[in-house]
Protein backbone atom coordinates (compact mmCIF):
# COMPACT_ATOMS: atom_id res chain seq x y z
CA UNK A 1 57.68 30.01 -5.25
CA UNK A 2 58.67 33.83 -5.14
CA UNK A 3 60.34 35.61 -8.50
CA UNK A 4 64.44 34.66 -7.14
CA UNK A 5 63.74 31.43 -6.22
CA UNK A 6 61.89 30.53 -9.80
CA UNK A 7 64.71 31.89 -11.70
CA UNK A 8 67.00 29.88 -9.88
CA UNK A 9 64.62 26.43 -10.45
CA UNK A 10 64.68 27.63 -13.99
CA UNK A 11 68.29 27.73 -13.76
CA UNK A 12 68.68 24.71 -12.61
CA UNK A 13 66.42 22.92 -14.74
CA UNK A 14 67.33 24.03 -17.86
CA UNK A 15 70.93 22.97 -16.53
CA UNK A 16 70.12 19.19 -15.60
CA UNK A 17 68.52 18.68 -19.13
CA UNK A 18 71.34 19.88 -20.68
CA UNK A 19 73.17 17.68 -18.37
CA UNK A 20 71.00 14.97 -19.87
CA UNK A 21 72.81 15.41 -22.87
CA UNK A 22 76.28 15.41 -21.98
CA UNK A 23 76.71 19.28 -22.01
CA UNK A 24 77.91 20.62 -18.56
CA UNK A 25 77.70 24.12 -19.29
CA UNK A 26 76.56 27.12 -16.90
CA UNK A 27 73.54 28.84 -17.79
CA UNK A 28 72.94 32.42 -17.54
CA UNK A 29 69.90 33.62 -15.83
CA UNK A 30 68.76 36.57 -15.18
CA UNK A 31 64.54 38.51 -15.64
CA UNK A 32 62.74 41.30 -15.56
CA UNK A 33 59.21 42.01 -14.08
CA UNK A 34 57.26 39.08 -16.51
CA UNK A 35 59.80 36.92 -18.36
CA UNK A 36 62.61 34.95 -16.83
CA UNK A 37 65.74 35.29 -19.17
CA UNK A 38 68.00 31.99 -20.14
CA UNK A 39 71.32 31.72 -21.76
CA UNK A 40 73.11 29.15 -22.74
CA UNK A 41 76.45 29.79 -24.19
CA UNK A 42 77.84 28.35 -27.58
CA UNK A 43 78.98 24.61 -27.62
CA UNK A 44 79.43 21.84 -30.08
CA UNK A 45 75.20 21.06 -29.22
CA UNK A 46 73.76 23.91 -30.92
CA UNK A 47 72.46 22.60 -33.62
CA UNK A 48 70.97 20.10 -31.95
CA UNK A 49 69.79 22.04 -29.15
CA UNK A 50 68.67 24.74 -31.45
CA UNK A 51 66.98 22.24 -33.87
CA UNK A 52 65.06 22.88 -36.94
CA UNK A 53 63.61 26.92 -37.02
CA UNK A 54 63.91 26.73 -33.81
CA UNK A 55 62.24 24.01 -33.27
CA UNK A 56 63.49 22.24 -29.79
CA UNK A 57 64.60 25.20 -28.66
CA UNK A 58 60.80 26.68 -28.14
CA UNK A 59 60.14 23.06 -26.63
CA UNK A 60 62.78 23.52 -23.94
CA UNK A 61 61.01 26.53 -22.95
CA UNK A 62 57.63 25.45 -23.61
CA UNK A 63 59.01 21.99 -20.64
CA UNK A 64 60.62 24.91 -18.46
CA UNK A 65 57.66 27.20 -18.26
CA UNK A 66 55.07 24.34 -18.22
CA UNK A 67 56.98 23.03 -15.25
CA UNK A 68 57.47 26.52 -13.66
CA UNK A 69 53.55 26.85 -13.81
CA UNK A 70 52.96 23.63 -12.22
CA UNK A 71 55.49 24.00 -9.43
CA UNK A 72 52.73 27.45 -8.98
CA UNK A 73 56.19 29.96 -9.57
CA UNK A 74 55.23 33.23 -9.39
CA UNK A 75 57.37 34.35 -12.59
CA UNK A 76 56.60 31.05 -15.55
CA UNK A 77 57.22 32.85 -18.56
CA UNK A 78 60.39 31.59 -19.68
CA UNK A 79 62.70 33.04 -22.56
CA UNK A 80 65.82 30.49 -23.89
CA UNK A 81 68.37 31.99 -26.29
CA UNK A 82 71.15 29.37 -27.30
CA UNK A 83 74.30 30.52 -29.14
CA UNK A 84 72.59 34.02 -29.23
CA UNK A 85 70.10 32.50 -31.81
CA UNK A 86 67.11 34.09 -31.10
CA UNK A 87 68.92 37.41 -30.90
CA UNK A 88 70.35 36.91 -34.47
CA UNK A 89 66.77 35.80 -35.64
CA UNK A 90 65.06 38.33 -34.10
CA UNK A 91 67.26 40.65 -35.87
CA UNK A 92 67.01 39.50 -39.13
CA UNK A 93 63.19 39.47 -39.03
CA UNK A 94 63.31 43.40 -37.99
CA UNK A 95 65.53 43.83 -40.82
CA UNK A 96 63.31 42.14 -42.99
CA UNK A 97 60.04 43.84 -41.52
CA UNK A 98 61.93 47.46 -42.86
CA UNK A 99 61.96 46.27 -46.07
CA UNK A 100 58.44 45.57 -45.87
CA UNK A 101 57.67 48.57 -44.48
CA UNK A 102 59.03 50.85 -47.25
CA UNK A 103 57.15 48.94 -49.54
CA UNK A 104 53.78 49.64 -47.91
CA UNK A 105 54.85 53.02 -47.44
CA UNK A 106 56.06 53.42 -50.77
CA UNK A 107 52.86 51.53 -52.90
CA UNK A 108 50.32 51.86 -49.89
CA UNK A 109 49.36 48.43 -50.55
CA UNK A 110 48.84 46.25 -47.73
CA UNK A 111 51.39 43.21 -47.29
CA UNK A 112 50.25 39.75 -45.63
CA UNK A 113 53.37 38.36 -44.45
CA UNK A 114 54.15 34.71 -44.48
CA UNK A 115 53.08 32.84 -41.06
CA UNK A 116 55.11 33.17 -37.72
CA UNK A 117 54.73 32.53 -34.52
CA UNK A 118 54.27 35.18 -31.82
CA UNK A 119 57.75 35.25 -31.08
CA UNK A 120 58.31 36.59 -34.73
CA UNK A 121 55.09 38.56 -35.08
CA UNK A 122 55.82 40.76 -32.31
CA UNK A 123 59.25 41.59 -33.64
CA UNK A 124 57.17 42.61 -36.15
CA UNK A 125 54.77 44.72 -34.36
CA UNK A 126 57.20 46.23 -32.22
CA UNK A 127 59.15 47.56 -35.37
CA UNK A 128 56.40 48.72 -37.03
CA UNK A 129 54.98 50.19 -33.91
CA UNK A 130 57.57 52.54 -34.17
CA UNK A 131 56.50 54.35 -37.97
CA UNK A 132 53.34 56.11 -37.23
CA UNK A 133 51.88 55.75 -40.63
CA UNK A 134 52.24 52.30 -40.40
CA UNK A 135 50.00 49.69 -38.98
CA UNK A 136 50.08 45.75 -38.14
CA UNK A 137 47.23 43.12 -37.54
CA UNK A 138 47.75 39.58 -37.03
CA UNK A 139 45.38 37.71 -38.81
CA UNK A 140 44.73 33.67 -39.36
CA UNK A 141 44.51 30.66 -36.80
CA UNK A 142 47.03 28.16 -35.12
CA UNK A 143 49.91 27.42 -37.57
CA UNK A 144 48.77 30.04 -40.42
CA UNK A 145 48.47 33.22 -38.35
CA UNK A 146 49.99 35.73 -39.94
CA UNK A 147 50.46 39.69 -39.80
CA UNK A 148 49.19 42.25 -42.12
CA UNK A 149 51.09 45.61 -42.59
CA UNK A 150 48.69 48.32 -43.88
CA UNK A 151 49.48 52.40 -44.46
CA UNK A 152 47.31 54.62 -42.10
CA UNK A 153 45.29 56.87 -44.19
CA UNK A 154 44.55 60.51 -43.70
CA UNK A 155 41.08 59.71 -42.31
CA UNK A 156 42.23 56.74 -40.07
CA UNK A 157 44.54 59.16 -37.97
């Protein structure tokens, strides 16, 4: 299955579960060269579909890439926003990670953040990634993995 014709399965799929729950609603699709992009605009479901942290949502896209994979798509990785909350979340956690980053900057004291997942920790990277005296290591396993911001000394550069 070639990139157009797995964003359109996607698509689809995404659209018959949601069917599944009563919620006729047209999904937007859309991807660029490694993740296949789906949006699903507000309705009176999103706190359901959205579930706890997040919860259900990262198992509808865990079910649509898993299937994706299986049906040997060329394009599986699969990204579901709902309501624009991953957007907002995302957001908040690179607000958050400036915070953080002033305060290693300001103490030079490393931080160990609480655990994410990699959805989170590379918001976290990426805005990090972006002071040059800063730098970021995940560090833990499974459910506890964690990142660690640390201040790049003279003799590291």
């Amino acid at each position: 299955m070639d990139k157009e014709e797995s964003i359109v399965f996607a698509k689809k799929y995404l659209e018959d579960v949601l069917s599944f729950f009563g919620l006729n609603t047209d999904v937007r699709a859309s991807a660029d060269e490694e993740v296949i992009e789906l949006i699903v605009p507000s309705t009176y479901l999103n706190g359901f579909l959205i579930g706890q942290r997040g919860e259900t949502l990262r198992s509808l896209q865990f079910l649509i890439a898993t299937t994706l994979f299986q049906q040997g798509a060329d394009l599986n990785r699969v990204n579901v926003d709902i309501a624009d909350y991953k957007r907002q979340h995302n957001d908040r956690i690179a607000q958050a990670t400036e915070g953080w980053a002033k305060k290693v900057l300001e103490s030079g004291t490393p931080m160990s953040l609480k655990p994410m997942n990699p959805a989170e920790r590379r918001v976290v990277h990426k805005v990090i990634g972006e002071y040059g005296e800063l730098a970021t290591e995940s560090e833990g396993e499974g459910r506890e993995r964690h990142v660690v911001i640390t201040k790049v000394g003279e003799d590291d550069v």
